[in-house]
PDB file of N, CA and C in Angstrom:
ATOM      1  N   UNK A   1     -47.533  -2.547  12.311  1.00  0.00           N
ATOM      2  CA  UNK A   1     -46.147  -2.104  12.363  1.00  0.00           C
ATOM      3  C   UNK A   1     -45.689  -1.761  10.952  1.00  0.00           C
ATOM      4  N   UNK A   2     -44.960  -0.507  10.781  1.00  0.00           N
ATOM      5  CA  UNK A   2     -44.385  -0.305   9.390  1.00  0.00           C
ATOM      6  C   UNK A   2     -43.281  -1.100   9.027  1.00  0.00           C
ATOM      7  N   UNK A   3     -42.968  -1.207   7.934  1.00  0.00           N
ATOM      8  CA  UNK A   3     -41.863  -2.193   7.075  1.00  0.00           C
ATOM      9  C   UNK A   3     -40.559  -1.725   7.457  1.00  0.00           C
ATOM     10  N   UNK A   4     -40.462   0.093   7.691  1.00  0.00           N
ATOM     11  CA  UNK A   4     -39.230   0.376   7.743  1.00  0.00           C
ATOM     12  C   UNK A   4     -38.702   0.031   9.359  1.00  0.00           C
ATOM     13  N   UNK A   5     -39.875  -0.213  10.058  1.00  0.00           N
ATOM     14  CA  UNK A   5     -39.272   0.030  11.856  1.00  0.00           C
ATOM     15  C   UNK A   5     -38.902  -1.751  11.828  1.00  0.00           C
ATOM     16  N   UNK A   6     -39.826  -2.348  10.962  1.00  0.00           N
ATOM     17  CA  UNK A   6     -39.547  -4.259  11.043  1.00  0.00           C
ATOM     18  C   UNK A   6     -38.088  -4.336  10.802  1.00  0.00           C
ATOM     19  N   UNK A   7     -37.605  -3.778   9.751  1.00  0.00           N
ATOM     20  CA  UNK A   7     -36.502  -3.980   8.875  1.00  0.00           C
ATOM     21  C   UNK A   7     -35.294  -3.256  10.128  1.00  0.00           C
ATOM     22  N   UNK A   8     -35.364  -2.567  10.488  1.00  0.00           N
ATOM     23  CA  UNK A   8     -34.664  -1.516  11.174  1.00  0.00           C
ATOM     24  C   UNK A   8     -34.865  -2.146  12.618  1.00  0.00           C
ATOM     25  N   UNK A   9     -35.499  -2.891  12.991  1.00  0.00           N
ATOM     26  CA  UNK A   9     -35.181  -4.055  14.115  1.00  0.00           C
ATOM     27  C   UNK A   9     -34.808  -5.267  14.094  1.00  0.00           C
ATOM     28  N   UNK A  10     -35.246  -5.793  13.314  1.00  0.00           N
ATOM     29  CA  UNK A  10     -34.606  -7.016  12.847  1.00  0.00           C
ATOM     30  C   UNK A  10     -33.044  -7.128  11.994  1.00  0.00           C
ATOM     31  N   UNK A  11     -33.263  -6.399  11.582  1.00  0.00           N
ATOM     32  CA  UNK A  11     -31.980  -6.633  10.308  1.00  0.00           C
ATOM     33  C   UNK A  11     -31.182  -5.130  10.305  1.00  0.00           C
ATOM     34  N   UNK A  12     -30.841  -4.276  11.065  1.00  0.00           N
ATOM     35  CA  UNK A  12     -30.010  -3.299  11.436  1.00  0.00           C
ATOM     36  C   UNK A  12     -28.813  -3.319  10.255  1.00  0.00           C
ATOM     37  N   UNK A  13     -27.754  -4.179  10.501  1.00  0.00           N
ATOM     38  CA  UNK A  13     -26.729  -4.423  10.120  1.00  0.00           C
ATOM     39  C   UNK A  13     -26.807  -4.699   8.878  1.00  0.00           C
ATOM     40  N   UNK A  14     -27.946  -5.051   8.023  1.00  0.00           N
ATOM     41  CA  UNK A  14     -28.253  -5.574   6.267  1.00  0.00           C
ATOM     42  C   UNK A  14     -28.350  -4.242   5.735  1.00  0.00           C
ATOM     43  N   UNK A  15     -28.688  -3.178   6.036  1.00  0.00           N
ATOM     44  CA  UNK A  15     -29.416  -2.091   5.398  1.00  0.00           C
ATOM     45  C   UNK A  15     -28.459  -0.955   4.700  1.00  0.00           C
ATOM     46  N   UNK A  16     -28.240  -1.255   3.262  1.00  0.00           N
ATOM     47  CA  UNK A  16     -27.413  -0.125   2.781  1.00  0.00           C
ATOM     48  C   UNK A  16     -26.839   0.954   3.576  1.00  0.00           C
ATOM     49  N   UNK A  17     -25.764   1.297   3.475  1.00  0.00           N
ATOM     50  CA  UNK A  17     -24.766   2.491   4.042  1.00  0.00           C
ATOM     51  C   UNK A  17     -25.281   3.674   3.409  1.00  0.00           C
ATOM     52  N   UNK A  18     -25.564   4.971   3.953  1.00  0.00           N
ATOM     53  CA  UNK A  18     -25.625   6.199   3.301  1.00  0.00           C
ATOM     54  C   UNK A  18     -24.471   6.701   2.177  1.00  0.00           C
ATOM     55  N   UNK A  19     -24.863   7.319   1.609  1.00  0.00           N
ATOM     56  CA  UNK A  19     -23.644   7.873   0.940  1.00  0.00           C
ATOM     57  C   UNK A  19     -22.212   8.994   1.542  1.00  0.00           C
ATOM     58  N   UNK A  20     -22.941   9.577   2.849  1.00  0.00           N
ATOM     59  CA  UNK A  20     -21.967  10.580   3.450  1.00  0.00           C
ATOM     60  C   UNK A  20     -21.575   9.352   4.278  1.00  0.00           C
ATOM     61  N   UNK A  21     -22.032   8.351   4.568  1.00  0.00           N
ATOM     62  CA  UNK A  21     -21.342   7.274   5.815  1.00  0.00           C
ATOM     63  C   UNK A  21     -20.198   6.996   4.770  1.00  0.00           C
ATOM     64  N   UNK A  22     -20.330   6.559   3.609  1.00  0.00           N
ATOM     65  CA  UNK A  22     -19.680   5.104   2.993  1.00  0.00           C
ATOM     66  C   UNK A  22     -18.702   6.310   2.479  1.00  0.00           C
ATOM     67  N   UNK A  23     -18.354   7.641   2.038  1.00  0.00           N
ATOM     68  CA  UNK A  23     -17.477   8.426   1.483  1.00  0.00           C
ATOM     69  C   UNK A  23     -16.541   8.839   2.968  1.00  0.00           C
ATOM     70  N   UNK A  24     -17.289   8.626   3.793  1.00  0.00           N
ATOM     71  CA  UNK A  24     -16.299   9.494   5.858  1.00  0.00           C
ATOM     72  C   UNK A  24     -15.478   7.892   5.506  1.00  0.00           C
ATOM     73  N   UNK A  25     -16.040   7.152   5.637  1.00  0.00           N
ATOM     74  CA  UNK A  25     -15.132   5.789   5.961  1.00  0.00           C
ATOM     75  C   UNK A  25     -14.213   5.705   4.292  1.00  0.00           C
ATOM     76  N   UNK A  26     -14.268   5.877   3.467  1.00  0.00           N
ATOM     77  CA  UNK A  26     -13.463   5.860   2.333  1.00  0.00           C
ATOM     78  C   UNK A  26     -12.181   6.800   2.550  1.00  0.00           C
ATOM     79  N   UNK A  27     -12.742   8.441   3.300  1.00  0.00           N
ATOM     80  CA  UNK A  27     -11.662   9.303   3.726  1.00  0.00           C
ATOM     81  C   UNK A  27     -10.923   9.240   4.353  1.00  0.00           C
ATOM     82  N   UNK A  28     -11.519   8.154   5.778  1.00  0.00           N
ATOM     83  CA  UNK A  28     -10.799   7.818   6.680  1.00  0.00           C
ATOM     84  C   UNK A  28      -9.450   6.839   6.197  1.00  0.00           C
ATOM     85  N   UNK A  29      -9.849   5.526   5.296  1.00  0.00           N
ATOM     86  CA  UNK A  29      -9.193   4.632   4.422  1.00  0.00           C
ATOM     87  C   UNK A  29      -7.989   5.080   4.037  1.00  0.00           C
ATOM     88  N   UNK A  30      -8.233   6.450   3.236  1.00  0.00           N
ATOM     89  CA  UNK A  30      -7.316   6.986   2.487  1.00  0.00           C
ATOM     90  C   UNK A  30      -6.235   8.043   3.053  1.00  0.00           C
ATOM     91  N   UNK A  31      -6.872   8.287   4.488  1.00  0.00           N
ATOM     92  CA  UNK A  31      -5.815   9.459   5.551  1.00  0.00           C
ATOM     93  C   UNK A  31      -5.176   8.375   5.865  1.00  0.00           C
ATOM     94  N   UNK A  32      -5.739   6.917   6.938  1.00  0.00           N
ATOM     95  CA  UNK A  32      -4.757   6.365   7.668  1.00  0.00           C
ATOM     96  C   UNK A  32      -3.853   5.390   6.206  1.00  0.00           C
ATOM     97  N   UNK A  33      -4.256   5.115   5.342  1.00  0.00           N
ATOM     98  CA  UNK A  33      -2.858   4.822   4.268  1.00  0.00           C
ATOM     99  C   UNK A  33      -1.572   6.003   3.875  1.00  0.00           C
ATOM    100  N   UNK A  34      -2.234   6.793   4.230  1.00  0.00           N
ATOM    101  CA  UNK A  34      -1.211   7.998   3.750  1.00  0.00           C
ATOM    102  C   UNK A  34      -0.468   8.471   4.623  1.00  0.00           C
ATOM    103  N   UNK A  35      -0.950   8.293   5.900  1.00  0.00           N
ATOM    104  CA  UNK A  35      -0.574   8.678   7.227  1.00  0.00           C
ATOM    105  C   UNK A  35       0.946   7.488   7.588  1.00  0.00           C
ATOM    106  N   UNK A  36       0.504   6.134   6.873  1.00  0.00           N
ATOM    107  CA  UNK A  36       1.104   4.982   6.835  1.00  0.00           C
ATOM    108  C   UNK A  36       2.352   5.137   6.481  1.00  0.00           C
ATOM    109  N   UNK A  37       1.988   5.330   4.891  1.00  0.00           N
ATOM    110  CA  UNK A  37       3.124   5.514   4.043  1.00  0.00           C
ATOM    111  C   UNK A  37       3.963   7.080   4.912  1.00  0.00           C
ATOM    112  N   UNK A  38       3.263   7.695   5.223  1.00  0.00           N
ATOM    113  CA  UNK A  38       4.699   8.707   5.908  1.00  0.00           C
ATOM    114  C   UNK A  38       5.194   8.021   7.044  1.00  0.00           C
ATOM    115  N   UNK A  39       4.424   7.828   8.106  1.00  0.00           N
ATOM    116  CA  UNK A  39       5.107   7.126   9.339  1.00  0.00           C
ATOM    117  C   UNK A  39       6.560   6.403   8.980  1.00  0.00           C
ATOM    118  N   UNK A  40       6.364   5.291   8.003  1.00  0.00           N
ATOM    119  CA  UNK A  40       7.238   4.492   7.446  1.00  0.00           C
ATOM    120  C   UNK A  40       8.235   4.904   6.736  1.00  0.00           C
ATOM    121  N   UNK A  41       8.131   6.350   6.289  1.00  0.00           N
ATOM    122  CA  UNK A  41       8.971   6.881   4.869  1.00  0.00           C
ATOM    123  C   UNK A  41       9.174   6.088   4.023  1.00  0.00           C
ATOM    124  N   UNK A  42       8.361   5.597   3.307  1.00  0.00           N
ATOM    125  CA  UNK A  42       8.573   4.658   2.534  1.00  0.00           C
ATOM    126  C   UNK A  42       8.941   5.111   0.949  1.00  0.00           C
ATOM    127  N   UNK A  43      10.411   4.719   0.494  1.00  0.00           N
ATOM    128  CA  UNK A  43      11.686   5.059  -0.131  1.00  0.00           C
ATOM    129  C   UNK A  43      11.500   4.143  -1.993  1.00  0.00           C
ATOM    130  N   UNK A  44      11.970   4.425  -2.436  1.00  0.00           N
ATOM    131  CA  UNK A  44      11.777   4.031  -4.262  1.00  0.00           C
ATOM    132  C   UNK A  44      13.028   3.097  -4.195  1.00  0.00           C
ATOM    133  N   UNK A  45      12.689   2.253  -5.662  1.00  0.00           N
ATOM    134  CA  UNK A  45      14.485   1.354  -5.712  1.00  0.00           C
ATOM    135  C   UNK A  45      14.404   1.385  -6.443  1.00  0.00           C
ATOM    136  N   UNK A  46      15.424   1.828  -7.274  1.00  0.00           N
ATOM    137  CA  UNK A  46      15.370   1.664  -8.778  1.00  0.00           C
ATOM    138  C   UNK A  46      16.024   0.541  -9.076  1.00  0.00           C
ATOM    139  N   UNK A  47      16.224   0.041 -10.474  1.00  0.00           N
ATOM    140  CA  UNK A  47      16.599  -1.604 -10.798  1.00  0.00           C
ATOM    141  C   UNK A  47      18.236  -1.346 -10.662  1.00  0.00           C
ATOM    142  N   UNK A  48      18.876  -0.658 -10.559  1.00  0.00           N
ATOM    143  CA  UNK A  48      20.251  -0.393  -9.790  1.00  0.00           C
ATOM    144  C   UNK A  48      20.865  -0.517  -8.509  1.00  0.00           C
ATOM    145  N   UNK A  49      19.629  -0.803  -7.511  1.00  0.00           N
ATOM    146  CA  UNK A  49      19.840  -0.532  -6.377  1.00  0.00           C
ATOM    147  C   UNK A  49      19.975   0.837  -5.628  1.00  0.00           C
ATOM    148  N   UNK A  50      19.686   1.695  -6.248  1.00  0.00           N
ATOM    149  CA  UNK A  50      19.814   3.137  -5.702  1.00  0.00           C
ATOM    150  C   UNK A  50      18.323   3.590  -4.735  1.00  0.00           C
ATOM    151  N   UNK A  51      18.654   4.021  -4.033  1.00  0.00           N
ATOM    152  CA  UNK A  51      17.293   4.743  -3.294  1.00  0.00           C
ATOM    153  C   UNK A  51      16.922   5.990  -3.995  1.00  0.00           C
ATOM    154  N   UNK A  52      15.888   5.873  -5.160  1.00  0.00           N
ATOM    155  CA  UNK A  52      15.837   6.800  -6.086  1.00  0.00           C
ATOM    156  C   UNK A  52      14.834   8.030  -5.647  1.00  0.00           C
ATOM    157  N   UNK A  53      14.010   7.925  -4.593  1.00  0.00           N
ATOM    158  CA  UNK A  53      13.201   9.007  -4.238  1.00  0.00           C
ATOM    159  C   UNK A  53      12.196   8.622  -3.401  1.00  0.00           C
ATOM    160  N   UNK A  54      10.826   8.964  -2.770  1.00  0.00           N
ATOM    161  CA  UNK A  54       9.962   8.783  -2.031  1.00  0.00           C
ATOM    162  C   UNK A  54       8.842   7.834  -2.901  1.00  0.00           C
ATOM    163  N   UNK A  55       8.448   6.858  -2.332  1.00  0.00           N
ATOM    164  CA  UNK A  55       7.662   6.018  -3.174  1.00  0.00           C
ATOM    165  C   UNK A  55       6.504   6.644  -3.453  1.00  0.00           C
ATOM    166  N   UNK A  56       5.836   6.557  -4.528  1.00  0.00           N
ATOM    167  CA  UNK A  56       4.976   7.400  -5.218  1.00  0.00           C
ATOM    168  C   UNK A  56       5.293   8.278  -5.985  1.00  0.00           C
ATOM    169  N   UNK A  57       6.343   8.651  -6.553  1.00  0.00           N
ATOM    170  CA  UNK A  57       7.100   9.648  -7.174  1.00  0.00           C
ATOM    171  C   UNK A  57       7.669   9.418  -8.417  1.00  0.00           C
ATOM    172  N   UNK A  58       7.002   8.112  -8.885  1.00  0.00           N
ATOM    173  CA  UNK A  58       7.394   7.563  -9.763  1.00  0.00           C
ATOM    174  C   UNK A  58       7.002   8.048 -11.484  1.00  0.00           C
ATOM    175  N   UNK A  59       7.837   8.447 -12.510  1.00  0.00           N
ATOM    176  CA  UNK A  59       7.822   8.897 -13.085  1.00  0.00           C
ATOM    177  C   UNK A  59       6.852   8.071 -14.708  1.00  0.00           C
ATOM    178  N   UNK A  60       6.033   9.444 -14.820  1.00  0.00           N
ATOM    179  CA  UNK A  60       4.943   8.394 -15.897  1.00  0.00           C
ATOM    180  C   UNK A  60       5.484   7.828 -17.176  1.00  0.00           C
ATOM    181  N   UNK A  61       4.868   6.262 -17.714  1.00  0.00           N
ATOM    182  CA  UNK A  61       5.360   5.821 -18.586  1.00  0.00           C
ATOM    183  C   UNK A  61       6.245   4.670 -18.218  1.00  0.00           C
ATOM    184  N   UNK A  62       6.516   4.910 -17.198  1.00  0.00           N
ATOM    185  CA  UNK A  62       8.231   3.626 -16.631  1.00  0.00           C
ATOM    186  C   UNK A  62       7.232   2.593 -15.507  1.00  0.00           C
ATOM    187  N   UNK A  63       7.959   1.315 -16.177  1.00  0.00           N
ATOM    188  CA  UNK A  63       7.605  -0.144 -15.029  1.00  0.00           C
ATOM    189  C   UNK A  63       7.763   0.542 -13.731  1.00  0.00           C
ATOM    190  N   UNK A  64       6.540  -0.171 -13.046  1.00  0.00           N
ATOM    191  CA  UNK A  64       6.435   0.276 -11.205  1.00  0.00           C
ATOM    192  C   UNK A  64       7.730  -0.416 -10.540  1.00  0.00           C
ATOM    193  N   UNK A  65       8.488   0.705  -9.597  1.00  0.00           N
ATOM    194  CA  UNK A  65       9.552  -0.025  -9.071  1.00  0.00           C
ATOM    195  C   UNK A  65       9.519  -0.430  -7.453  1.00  0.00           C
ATOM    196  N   UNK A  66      10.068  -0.780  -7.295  1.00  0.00           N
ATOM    197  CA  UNK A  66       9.597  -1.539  -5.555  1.00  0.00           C
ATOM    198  C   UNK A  66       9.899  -0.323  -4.954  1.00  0.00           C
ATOM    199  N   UNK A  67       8.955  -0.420  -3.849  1.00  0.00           N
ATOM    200  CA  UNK A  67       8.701   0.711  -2.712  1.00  0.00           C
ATOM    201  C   UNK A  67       9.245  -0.529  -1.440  1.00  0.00           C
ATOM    202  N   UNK A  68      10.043  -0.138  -0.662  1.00  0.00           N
ATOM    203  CA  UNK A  68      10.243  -0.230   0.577  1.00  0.00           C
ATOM    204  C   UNK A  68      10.514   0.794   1.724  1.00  0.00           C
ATOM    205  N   UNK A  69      10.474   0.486   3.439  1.00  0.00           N
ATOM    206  CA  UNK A  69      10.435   1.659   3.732  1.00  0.00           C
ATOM    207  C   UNK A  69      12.080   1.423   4.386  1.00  0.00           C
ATOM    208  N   UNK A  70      12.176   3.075   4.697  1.00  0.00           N
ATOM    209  CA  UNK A  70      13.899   3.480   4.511  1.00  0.00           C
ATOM    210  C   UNK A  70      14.395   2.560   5.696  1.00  0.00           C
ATOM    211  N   UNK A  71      13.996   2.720   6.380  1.00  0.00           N
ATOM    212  CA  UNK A  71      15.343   1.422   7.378  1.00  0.00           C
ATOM    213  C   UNK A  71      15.407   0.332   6.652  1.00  0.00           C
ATOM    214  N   UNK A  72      14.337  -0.318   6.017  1.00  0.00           N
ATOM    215  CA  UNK A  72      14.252  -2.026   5.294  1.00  0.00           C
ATOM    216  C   UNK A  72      15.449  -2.007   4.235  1.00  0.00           C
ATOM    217  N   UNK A  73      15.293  -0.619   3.701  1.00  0.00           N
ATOM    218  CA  UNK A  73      16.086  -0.340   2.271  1.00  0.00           C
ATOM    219  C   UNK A  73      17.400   0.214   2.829  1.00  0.00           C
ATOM    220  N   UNK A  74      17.606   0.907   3.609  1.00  0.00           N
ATOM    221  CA  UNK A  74      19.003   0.963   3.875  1.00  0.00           C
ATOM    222  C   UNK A  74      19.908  -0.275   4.587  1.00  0.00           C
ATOM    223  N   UNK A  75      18.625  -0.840   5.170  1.00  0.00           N
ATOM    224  CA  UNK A  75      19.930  -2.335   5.387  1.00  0.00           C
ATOM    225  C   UNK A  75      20.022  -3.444   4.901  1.00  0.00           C
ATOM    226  N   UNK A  76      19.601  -2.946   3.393  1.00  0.00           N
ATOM    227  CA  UNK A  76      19.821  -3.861   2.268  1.00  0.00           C
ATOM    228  C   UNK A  76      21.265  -3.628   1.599  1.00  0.00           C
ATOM    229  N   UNK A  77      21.692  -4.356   1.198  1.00  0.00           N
ATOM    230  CA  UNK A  77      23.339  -4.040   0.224  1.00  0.00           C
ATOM    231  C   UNK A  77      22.525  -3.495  -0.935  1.00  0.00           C
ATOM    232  N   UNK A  78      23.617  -2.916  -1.723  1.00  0.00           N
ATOM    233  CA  UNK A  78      22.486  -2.420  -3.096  1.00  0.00           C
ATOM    234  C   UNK A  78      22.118  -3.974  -4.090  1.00  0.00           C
ATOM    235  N   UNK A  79      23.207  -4.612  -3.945  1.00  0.00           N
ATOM    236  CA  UNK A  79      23.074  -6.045  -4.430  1.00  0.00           C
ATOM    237  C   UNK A  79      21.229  -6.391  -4.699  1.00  0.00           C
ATOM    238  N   UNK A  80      21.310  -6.412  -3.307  1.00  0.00           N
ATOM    239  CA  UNK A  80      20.093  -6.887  -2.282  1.00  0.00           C
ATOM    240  C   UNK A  80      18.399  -5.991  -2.800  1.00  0.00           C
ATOM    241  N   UNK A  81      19.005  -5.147  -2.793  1.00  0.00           N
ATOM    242  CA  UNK A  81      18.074  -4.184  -3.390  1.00  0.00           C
ATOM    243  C   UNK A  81      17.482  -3.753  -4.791  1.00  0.00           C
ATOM    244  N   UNK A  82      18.880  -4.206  -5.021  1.00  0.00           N
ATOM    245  CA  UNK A  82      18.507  -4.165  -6.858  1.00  0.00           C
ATOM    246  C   UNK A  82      17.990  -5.549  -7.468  1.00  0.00           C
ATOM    247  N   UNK A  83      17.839  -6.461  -6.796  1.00  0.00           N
ATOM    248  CA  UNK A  83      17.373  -8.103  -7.139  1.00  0.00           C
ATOM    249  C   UNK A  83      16.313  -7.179  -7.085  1.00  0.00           C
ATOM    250  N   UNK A  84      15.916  -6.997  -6.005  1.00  0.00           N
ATOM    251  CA  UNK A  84      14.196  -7.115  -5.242  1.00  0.00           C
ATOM    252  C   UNK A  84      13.274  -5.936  -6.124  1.00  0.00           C
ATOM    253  N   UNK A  85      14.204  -5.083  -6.687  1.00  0.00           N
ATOM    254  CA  UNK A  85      13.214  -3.903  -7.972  1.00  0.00           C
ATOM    255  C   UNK A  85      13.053  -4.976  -9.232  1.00  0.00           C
ATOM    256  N   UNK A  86      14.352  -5.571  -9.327  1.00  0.00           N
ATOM    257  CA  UNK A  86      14.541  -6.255 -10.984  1.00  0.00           C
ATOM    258  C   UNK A  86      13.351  -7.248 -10.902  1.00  0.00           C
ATOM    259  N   UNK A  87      13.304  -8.064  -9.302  1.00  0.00           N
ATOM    260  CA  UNK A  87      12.293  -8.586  -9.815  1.00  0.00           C
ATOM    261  C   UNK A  87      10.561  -8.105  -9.532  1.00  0.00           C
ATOM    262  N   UNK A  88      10.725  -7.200  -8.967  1.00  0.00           N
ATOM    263  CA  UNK A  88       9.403  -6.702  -9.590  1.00  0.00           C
ATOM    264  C   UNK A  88       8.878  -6.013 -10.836  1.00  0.00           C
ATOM    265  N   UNK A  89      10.158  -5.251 -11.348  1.00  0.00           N
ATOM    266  CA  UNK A  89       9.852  -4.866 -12.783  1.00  0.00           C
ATOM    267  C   UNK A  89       9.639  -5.595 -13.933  1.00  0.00           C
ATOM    268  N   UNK A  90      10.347  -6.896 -13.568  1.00  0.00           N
ATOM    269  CA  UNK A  90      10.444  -8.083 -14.757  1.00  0.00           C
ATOM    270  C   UNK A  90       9.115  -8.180 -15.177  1.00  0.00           C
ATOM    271  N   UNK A  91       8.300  -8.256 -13.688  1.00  0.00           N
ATOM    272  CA  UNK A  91       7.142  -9.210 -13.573  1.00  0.00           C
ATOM    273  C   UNK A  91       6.147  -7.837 -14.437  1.00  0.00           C
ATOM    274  N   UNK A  92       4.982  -9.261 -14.627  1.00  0.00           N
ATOM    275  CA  UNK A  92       3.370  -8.131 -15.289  1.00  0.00           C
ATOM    276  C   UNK A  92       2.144  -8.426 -14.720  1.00  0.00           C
ATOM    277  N   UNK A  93       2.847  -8.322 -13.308  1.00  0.00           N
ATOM    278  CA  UNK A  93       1.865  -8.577 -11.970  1.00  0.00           C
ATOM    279  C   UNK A  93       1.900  -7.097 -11.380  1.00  0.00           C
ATOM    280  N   UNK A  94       0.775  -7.028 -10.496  1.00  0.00           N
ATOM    281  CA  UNK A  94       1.009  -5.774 -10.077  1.00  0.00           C
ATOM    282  C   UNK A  94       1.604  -6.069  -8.329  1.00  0.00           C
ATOM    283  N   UNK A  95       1.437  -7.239  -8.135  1.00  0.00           N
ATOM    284  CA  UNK A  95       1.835  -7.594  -6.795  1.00  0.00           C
ATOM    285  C   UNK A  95       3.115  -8.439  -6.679  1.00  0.00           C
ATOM    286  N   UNK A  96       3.883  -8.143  -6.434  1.00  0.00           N
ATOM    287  CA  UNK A  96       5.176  -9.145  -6.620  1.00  0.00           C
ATOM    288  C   UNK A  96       5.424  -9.375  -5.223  1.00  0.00           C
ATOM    289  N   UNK A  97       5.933 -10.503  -4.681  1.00  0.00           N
ATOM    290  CA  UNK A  97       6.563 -10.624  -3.189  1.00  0.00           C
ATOM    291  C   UNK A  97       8.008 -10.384  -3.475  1.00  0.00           C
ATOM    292  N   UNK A  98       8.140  -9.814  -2.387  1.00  0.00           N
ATOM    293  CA  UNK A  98       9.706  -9.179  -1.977  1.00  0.00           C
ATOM    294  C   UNK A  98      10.812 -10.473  -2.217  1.00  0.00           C
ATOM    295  N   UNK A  99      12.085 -10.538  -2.518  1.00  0.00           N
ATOM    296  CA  UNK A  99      13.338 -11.436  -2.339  1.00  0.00           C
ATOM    297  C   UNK A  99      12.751 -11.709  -0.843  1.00  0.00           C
ATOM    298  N   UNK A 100      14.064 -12.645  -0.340  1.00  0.00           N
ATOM    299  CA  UNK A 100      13.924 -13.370   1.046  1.00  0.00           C
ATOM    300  C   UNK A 100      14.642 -12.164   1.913  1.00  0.00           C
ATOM    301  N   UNK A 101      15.676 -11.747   1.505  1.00  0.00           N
ATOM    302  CA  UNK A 101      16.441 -10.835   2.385  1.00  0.00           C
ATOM    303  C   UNK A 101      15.284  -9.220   2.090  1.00  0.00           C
ATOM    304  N   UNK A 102      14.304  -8.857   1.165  1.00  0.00           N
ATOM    305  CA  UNK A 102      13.980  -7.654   1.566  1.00  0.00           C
ATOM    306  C   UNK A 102      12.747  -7.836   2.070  1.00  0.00           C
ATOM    307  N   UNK A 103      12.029  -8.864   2.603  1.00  0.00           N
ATOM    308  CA  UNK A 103      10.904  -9.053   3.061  1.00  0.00           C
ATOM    309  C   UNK A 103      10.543  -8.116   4.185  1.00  0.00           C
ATOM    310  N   UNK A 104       9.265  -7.048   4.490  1.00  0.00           N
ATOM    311  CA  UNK A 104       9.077  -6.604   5.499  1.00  0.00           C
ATOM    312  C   UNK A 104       8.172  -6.730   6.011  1.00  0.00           C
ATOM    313  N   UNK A 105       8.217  -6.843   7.381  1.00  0.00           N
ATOM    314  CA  UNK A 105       7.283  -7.366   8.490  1.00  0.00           C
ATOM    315  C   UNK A 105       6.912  -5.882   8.847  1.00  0.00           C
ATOM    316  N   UNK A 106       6.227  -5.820   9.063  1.00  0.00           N
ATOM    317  CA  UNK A 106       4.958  -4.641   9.588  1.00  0.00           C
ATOM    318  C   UNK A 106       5.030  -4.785  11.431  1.00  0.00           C
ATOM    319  N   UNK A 107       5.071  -3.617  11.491  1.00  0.00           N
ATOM    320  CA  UNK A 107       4.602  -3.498  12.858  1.00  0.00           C
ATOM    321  C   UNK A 107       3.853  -3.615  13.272  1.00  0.00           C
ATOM    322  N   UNK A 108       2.559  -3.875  14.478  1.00  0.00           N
ATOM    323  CA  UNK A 108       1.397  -3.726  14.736  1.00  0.00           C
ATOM    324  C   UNK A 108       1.237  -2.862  16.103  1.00  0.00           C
TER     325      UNK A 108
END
């Protein structure tokens, strides 16, 4: 019996990914995130509380400002909204958790 038919019966699931497999599933990755972020419209905050533009639109050079999506952010007070940028800009994390009032739950 050859090594490649042993390997390829026994151990299927161990055997390196092709390169056109592992780049289709990277494309796929990167449509359904993008596909995401539109579904959601997901909206900019600037440290004012203003809904400053479409998240990702963020201008080079300036602290990352919180992205939420537009219903979460419009039924925030600007109060509410401007905590939840300030404190992600403060921070020199790239992941900050949301205030208590802008927390969003995801759909499934």
């Amino acid at each position: 019996m050859k090594l490649s038919n042993l390997i390829n019966e026994e151990h299927p699931h161990d055997l390196p990914p092709d390169d056109k497999a592992l780049e289709a599933i990277r494309e796929y990755i990167r449509e359904n995130l993008r596909n995401w972020f539109k579904k959601e419209k997901w909206k900019r905050i600037d440290t004012q509380g203003n809904i400053a533009g479409d998240c990702g639109t963020m201008p080079k050079g300036k602290k990352t400002q919180r992205c939420l999506p537009a219903a979460k952010a419009r039924s925030l007070t600007k109060k509410q909204r401007a905590a939840t940028s300030r404190k992600k800009t403060r921070s020199k994390k790239q992941f900050v958790k949301n205030t208590k009032a802008a927390k969003v739950k995801l759909k499934k």
